[in-house]
N, C-alpha and C. Protein backbone atom coordinates (compact mmCIF):
# COMPACT_ATOMS: atom_id res chain seq x y z
N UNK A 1 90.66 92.72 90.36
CA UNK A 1 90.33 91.87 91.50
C UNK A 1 90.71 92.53 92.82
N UNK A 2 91.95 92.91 92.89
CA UNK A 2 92.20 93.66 94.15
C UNK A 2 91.38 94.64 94.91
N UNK A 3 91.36 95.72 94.05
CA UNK A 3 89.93 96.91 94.11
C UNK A 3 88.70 95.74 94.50
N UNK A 4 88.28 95.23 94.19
CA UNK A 4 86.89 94.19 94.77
C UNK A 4 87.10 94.08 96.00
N UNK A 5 88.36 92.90 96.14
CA UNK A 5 88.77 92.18 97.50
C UNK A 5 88.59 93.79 98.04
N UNK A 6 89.27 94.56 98.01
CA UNK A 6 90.10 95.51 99.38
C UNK A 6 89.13 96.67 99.38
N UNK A 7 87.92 97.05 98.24
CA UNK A 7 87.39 98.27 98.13
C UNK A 7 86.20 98.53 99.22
N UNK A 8 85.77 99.30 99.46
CA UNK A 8 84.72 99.57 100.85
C UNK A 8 83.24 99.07 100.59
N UNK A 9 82.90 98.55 99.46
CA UNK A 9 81.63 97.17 99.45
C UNK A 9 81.99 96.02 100.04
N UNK A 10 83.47 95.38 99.83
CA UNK A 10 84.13 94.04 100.42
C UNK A 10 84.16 94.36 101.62
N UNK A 11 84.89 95.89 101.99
CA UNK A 11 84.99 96.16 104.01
C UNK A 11 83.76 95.52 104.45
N UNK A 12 83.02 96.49 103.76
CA UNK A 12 81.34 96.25 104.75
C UNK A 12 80.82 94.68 104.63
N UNK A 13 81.14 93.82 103.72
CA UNK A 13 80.87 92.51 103.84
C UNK A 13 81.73 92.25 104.84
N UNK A 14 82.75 92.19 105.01
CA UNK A 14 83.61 91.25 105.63
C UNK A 14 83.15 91.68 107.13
N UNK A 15 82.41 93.51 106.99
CA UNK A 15 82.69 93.60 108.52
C UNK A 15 81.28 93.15 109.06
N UNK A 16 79.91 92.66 108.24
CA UNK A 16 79.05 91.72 108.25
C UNK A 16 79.03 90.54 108.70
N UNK A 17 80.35 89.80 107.96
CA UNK A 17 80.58 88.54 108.77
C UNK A 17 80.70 88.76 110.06
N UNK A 18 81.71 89.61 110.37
CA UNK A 18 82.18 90.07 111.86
C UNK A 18 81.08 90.09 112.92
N UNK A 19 80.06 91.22 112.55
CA UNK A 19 78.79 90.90 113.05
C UNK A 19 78.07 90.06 113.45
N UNK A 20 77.86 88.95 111.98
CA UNK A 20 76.92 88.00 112.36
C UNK A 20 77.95 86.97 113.81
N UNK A 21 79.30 86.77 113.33
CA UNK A 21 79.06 86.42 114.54
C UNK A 21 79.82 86.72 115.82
N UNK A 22 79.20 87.58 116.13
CA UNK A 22 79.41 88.04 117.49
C UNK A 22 80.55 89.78 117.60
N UNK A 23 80.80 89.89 116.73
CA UNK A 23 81.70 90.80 116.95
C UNK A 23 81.13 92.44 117.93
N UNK A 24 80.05 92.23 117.47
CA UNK A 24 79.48 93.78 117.80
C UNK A 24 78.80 93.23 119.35
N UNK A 25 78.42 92.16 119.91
CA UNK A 25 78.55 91.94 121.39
C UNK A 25 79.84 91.91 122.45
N UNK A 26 80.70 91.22 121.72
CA UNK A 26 82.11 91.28 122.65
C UNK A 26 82.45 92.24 123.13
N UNK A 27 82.79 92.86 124.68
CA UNK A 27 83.65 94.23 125.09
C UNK A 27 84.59 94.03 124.69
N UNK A 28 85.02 95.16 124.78
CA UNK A 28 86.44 95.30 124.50
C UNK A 28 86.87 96.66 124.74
N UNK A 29 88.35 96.71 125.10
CA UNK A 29 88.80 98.51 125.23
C UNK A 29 88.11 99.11 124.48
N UNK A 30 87.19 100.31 124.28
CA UNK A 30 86.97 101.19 123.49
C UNK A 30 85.36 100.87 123.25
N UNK A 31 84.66 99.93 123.44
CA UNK A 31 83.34 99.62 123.44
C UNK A 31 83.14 98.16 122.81
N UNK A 32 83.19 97.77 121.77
CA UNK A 32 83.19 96.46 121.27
C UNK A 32 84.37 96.23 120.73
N UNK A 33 84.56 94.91 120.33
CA UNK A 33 85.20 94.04 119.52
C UNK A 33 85.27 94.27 118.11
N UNK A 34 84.30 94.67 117.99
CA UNK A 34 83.90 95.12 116.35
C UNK A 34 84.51 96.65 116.26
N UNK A 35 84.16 97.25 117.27
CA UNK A 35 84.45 98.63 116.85
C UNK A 35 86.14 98.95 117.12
N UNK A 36 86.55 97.94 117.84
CA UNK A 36 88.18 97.82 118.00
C UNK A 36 88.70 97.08 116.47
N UNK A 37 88.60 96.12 116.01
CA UNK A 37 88.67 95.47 114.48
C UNK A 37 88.89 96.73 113.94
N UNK A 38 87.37 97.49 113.34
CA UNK A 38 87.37 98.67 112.41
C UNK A 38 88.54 99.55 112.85
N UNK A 39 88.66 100.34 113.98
CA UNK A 39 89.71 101.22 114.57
C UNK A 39 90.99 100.99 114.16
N UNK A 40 91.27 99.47 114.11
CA UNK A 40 93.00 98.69 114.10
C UNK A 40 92.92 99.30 112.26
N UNK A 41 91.84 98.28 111.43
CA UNK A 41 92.15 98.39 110.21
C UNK A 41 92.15 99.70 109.68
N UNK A 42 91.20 100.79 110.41
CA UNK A 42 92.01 102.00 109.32
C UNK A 42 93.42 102.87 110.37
N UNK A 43 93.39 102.51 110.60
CA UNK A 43 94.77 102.93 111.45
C UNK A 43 95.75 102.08 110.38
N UNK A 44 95.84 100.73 109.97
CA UNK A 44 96.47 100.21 109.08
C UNK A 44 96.26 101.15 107.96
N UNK A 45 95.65 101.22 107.52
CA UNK A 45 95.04 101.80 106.60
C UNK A 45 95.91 103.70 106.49
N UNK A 46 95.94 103.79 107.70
CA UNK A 46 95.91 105.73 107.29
C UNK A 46 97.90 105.18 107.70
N UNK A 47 98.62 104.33 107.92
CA UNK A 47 99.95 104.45 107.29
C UNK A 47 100.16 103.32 105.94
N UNK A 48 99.00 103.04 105.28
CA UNK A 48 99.68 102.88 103.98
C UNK A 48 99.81 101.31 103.69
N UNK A 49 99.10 101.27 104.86
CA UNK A 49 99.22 99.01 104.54
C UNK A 49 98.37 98.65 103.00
N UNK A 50 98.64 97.59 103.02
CA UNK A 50 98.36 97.21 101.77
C UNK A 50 96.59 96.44 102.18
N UNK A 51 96.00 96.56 101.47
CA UNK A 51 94.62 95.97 101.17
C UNK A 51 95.24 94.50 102.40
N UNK A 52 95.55 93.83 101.92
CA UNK A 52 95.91 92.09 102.56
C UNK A 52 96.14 92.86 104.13
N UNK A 53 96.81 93.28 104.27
CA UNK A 53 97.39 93.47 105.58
C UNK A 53 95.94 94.12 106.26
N UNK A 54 95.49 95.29 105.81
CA UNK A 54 94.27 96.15 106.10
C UNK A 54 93.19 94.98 106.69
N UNK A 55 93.03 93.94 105.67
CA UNK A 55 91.95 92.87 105.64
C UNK A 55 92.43 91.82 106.68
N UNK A 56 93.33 91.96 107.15
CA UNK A 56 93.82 90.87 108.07
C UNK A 56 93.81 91.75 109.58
N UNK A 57 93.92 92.75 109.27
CA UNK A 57 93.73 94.27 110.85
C UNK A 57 92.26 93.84 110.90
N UNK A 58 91.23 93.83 110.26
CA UNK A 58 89.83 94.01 110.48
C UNK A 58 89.80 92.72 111.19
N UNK A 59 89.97 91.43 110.56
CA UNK A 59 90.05 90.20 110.79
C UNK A 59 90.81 89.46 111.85
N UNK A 60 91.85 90.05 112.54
CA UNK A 60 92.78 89.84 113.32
C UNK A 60 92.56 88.71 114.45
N UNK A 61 91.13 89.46 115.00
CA UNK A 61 90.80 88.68 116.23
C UNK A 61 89.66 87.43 115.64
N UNK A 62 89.99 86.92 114.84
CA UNK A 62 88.91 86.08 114.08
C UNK A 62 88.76 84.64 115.05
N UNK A 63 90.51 84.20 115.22
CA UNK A 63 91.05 83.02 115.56
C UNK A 63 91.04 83.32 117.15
N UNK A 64 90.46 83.90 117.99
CA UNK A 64 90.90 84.58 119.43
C UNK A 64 92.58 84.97 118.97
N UNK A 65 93.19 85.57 119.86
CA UNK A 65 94.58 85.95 120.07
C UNK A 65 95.43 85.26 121.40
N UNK A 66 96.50 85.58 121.87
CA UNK A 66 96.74 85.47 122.96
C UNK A 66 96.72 86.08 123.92
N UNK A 67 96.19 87.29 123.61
CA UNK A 67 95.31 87.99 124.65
C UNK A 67 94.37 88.48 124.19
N UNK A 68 93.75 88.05 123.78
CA UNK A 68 92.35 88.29 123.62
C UNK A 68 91.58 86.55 123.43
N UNK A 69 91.63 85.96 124.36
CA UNK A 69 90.92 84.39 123.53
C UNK A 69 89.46 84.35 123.00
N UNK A 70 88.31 85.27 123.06
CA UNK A 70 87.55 84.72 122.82
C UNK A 70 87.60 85.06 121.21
N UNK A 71 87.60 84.03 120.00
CA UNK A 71 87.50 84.06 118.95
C UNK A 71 86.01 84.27 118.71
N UNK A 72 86.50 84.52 117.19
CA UNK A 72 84.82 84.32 116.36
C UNK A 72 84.67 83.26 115.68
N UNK A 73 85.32 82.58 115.03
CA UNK A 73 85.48 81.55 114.08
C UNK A 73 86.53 80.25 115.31
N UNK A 74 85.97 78.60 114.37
CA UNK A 74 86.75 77.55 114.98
C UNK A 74 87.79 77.57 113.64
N UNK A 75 88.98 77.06 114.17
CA UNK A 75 90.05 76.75 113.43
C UNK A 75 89.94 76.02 112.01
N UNK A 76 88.82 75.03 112.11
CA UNK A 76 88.77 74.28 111.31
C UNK A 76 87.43 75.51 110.36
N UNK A 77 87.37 76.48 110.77
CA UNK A 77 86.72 77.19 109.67
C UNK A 77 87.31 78.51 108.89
N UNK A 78 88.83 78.09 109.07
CA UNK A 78 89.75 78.58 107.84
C UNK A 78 89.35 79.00 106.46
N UNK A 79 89.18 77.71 105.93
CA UNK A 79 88.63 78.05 104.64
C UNK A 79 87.39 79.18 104.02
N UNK A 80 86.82 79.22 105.47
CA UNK A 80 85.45 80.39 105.11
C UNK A 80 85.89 81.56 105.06
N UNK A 81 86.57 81.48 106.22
CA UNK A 81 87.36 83.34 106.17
C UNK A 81 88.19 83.46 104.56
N UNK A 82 89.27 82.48 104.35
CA UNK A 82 89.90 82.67 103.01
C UNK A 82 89.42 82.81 101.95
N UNK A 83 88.03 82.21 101.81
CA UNK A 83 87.06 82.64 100.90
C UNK A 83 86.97 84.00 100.91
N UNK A 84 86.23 84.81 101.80
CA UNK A 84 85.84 85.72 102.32
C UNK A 84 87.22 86.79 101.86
N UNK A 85 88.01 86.72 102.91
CA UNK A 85 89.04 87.80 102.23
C UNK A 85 90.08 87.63 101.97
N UNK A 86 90.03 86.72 100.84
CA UNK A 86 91.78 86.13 100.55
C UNK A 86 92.64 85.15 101.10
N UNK A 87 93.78 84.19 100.88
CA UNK A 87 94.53 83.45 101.36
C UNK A 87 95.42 84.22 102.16
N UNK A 88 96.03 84.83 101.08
CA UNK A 88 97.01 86.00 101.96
C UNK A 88 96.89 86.47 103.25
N UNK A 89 95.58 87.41 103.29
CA UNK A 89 94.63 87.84 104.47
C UNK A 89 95.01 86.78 105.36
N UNK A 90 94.01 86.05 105.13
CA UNK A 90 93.62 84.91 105.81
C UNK A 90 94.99 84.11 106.95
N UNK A 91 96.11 84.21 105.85
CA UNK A 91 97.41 83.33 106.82
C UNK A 91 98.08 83.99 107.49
N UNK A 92 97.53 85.80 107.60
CA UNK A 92 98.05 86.63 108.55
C UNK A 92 96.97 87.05 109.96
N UNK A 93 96.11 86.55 109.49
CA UNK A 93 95.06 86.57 110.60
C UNK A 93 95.43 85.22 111.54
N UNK A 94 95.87 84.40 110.64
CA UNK A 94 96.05 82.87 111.46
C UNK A 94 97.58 83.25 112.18
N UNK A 95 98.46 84.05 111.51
CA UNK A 95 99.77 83.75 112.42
C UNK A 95 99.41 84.96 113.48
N UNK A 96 98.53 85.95 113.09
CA UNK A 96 98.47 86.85 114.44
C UNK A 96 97.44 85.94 115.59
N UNK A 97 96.74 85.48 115.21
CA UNK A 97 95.91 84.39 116.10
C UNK A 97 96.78 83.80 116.75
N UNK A 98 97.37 83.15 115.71
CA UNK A 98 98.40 81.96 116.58
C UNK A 98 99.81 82.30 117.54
N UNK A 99 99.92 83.42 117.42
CA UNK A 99 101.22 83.49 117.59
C UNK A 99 101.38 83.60 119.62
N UNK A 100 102.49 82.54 120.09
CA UNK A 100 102.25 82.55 121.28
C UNK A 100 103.75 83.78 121.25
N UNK A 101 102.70 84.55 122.49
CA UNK A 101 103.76 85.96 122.40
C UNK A 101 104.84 85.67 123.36
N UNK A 102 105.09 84.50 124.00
CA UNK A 102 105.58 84.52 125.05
C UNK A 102 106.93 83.99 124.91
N UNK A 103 106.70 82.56 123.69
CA UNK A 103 107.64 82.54 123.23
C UNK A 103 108.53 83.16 121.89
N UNK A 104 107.20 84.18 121.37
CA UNK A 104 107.80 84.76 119.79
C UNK A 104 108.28 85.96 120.17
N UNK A 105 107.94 86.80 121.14
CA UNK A 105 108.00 88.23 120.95
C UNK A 105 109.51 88.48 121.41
N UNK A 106 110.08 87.93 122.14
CA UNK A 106 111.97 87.51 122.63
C UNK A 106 112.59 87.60 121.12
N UNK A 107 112.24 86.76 120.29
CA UNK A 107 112.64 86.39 118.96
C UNK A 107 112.53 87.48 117.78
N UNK A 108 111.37 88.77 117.76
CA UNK A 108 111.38 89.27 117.05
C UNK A 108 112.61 90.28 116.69
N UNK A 109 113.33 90.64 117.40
CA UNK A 109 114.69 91.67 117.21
C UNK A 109 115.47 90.84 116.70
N UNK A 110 116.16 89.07 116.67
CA UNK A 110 116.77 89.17 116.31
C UNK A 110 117.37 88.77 114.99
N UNK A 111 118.98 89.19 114.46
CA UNK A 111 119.42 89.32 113.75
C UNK A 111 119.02 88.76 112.33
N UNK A 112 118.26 87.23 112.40
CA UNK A 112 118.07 86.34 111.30
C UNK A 112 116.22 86.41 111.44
N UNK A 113 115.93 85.20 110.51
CA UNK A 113 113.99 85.34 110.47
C UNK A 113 114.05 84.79 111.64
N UNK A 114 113.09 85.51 112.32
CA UNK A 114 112.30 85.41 113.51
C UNK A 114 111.38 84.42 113.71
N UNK A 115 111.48 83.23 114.71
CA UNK A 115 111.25 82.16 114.99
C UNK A 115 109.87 82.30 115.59
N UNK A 116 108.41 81.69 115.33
CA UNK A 116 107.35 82.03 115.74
C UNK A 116 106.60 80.64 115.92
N UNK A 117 106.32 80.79 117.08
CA UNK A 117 105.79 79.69 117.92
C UNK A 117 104.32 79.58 117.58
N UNK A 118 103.28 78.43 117.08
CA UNK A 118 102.27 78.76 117.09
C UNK A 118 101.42 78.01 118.44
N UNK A 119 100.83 78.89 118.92
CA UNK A 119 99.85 78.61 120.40
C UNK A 119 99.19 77.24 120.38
N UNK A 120 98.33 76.99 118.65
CA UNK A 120 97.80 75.98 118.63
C UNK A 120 98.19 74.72 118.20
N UNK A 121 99.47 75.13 117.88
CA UNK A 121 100.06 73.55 117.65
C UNK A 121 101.25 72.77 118.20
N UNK A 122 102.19 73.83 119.20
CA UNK A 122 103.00 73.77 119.80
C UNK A 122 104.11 74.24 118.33
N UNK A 123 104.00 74.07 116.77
CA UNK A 123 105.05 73.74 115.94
C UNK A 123 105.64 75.27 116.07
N UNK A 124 106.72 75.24 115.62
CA UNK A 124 107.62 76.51 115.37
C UNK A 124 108.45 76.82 113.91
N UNK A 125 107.91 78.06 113.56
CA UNK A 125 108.10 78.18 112.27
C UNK A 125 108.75 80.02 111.94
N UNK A 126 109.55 79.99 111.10
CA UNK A 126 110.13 81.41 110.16
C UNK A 126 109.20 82.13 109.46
N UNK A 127 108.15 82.59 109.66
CA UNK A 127 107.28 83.33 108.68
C UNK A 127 108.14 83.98 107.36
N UNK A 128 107.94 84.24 106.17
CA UNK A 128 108.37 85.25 105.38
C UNK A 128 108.24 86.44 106.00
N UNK A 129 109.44 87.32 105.55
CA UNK A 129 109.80 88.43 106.30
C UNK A 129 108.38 89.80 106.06
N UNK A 130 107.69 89.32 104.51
CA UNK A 130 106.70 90.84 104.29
C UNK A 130 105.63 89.93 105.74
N UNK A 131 105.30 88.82 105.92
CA UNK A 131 104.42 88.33 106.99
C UNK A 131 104.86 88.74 108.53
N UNK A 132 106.03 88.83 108.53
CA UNK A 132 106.82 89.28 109.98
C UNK A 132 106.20 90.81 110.10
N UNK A 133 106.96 91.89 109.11
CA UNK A 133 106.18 93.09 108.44
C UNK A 133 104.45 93.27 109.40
N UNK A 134 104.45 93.05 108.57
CA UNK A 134 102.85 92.71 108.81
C UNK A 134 102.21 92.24 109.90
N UNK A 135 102.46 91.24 110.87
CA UNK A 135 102.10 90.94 111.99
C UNK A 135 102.93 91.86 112.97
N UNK A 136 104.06 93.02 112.34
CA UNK A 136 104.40 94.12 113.89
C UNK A 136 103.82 94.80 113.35
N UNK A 137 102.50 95.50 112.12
CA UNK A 137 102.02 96.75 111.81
C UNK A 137 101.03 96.20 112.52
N UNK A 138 100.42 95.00 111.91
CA UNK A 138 99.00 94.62 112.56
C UNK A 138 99.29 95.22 114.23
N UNK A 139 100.41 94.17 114.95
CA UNK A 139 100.59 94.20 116.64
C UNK A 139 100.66 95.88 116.87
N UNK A 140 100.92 96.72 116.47
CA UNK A 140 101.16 97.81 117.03
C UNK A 140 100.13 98.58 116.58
N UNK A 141 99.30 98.67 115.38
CA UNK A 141 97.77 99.03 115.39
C UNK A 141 96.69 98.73 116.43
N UNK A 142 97.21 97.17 117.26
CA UNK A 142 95.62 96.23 117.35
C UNK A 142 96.31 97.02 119.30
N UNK A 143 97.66 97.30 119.67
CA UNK A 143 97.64 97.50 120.98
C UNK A 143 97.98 98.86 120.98
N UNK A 144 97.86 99.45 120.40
CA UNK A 144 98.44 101.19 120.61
C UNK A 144 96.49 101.45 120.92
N UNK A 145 95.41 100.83 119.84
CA UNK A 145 94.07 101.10 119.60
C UNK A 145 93.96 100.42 121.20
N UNK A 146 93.86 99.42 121.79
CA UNK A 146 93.82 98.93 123.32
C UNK A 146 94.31 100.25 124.10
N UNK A 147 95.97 100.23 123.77
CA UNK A 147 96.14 101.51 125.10
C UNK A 147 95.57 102.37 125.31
N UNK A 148 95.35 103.14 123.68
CA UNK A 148 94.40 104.42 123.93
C UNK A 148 92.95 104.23 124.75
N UNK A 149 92.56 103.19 125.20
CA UNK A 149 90.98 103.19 125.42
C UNK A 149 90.93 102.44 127.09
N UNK A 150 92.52 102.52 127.27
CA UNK A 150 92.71 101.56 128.35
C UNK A 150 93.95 101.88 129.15
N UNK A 151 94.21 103.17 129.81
CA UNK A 151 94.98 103.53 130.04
C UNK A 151 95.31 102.79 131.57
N UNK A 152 95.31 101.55 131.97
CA UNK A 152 95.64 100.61 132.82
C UNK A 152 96.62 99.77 132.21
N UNK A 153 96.08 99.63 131.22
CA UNK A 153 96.83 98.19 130.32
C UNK A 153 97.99 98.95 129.84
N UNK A 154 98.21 100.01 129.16
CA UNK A 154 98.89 101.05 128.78
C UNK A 154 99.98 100.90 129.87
N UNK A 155 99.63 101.40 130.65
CA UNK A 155 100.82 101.90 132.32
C UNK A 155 101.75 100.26 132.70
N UNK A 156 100.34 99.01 132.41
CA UNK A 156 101.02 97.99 132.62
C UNK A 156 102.02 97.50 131.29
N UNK A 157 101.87 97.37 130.62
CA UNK A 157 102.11 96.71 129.16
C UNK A 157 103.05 97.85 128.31
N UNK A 158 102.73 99.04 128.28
CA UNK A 158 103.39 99.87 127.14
C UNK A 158 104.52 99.89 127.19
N UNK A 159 105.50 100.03 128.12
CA UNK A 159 106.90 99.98 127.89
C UNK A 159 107.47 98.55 127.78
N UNK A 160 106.72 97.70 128.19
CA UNK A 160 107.17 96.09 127.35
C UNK A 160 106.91 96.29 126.33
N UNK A 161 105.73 96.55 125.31
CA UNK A 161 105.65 96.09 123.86
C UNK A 161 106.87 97.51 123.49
N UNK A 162 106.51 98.71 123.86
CA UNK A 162 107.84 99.16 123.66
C UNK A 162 109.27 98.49 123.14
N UNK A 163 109.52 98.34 123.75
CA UNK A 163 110.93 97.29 124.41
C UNK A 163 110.49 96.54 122.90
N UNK A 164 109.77 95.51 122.91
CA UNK A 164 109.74 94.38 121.43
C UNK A 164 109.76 94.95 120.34
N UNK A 165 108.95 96.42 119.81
CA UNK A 165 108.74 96.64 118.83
C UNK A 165 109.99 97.33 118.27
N UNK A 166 110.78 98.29 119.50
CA UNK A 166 111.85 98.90 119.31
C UNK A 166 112.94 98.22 118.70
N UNK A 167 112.83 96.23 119.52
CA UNK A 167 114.02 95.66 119.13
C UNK A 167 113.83 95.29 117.44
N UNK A 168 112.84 95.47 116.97
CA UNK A 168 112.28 94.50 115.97
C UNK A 168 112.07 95.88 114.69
N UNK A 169 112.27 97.01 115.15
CA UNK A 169 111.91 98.45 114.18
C UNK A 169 112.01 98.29 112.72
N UNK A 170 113.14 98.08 112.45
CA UNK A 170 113.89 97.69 111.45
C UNK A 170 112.61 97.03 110.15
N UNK A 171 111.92 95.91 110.98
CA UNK A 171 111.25 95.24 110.47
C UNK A 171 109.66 95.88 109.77
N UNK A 172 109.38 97.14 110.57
CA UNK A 172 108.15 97.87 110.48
C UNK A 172 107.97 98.72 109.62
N UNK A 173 106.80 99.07 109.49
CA UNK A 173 106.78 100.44 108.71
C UNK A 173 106.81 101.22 109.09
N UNK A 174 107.81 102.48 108.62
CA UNK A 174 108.08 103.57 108.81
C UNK A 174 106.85 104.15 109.91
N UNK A 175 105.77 104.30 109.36
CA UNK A 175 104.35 104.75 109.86
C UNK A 175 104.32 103.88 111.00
N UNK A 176 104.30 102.78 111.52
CA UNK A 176 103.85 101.91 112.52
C UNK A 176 105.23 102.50 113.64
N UNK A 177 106.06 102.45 113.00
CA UNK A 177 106.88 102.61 114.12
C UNK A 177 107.21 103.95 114.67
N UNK A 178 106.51 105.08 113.39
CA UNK A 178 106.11 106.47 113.74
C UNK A 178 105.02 106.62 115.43
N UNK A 179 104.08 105.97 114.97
CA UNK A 179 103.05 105.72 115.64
C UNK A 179 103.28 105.41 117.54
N UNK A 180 104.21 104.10 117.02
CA UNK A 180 104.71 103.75 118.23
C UNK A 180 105.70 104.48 119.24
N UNK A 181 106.48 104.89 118.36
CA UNK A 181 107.26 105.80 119.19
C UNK A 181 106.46 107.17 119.67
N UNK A 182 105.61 107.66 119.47
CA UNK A 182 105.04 108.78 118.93
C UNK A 182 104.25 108.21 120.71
N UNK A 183 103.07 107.34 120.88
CA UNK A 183 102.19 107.03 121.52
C UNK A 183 103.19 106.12 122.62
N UNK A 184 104.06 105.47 122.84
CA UNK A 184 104.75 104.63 123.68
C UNK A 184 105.87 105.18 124.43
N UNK A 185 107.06 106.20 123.34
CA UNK A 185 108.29 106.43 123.98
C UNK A 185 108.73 106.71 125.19
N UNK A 186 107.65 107.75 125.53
CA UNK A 186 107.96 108.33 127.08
C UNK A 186 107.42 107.43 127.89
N UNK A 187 106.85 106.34 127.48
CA UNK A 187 106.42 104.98 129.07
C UNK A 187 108.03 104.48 129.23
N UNK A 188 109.11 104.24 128.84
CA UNK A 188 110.06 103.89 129.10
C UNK A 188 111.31 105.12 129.28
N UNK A 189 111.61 104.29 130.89
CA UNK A 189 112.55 105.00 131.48
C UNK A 189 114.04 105.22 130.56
N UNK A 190 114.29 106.42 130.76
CA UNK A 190 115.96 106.55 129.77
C UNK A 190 117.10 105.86 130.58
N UNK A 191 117.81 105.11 129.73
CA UNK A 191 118.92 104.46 130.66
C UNK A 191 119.78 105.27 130.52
């Protein structure tokens, strides 16, 4: 079953859905929406994420984000995407959707599970820690792929997500946080 869900006949469906609606019109850093999706997921992909996580990089911007609002899908059409690529998938696409960064991203460094605010419901909740995982590989795939194509947002933004991902390392994959340091370090001044 896995090989099905995660193998490159399922990509190209899922990245079909994407298509039909709307993905390949939306701008976005780098040319479309669609072609930013694909970019994030094999970037997941080339450090080693797992199929679920990979399928939730393609899918990411399904629910809009908090910076990115225009979605593809309404909330109440959950169930289609989970069809489509899994539950798993699916409840990491919803907490990267949901997640208000304003009040979660303070929270990700510290010491205990990391307290995550969701945008659309006001509620506040502990994700499981492989879901925490996973929403800083997704976050640092979906904005390292932005900086590179957007070297404004980069100059503005990179040494803040810096700053979050650094506090939160611990939590990442080796590879993601390769990445980050690799593409981010020198935007922040040495104290």
């Amino acid at each position: 079953m896995d090989e099905i869900l995660h193998g490159p006949a399922h990509v190209e469906r899922v990245t079909e859905f994407l298509r039909a609606r709307g993905a390949a019109d939306l701008a976005h850093p780098g040319g479309t929406l669609l072609a930013h999706l694909l970019r994030v997921s094999q970037r997941l992909a080339d450090w080693g994420a797992s199929g679920d996580v990979g399928l939730a990089g393609l899918c990411h911007a399904a629910y809009g984000t908090d910076g990115f609002a225009q979605g593809l899908l309404e909330l109440t059409q959950r169930a289609s995407l989970a069809e489509l690529i899994g539950e798993r998938a699916e409840a990491l696409v919803y907490l990267y959707g949901s997640c208000d960064r304003t009040a979660t991203y303070p929270r990700l460094g510290s010491a205990g599970p990391p307290v995550f605010r969701d945008r659309f419901t006001g509620a506040e909740h502990p994700p499981a820690e492989e879901q925490v995982r996973a929403f800083l590989d997704i976050t640092a795939a979906n904005e390292l792929d932005v900086f590179s194509h957007n070297e404004e947002l980069a100059a503005r933004h990179g040494a803040g997500l810096y700053r979050v991902l650094a506090a939160s390392r611990d939590r990442m994959s080796d590879a993601a946080w390769a990445a980050v340091h690799h593409d981010l370090g020198d935007r922040v001044p040495v104290e």
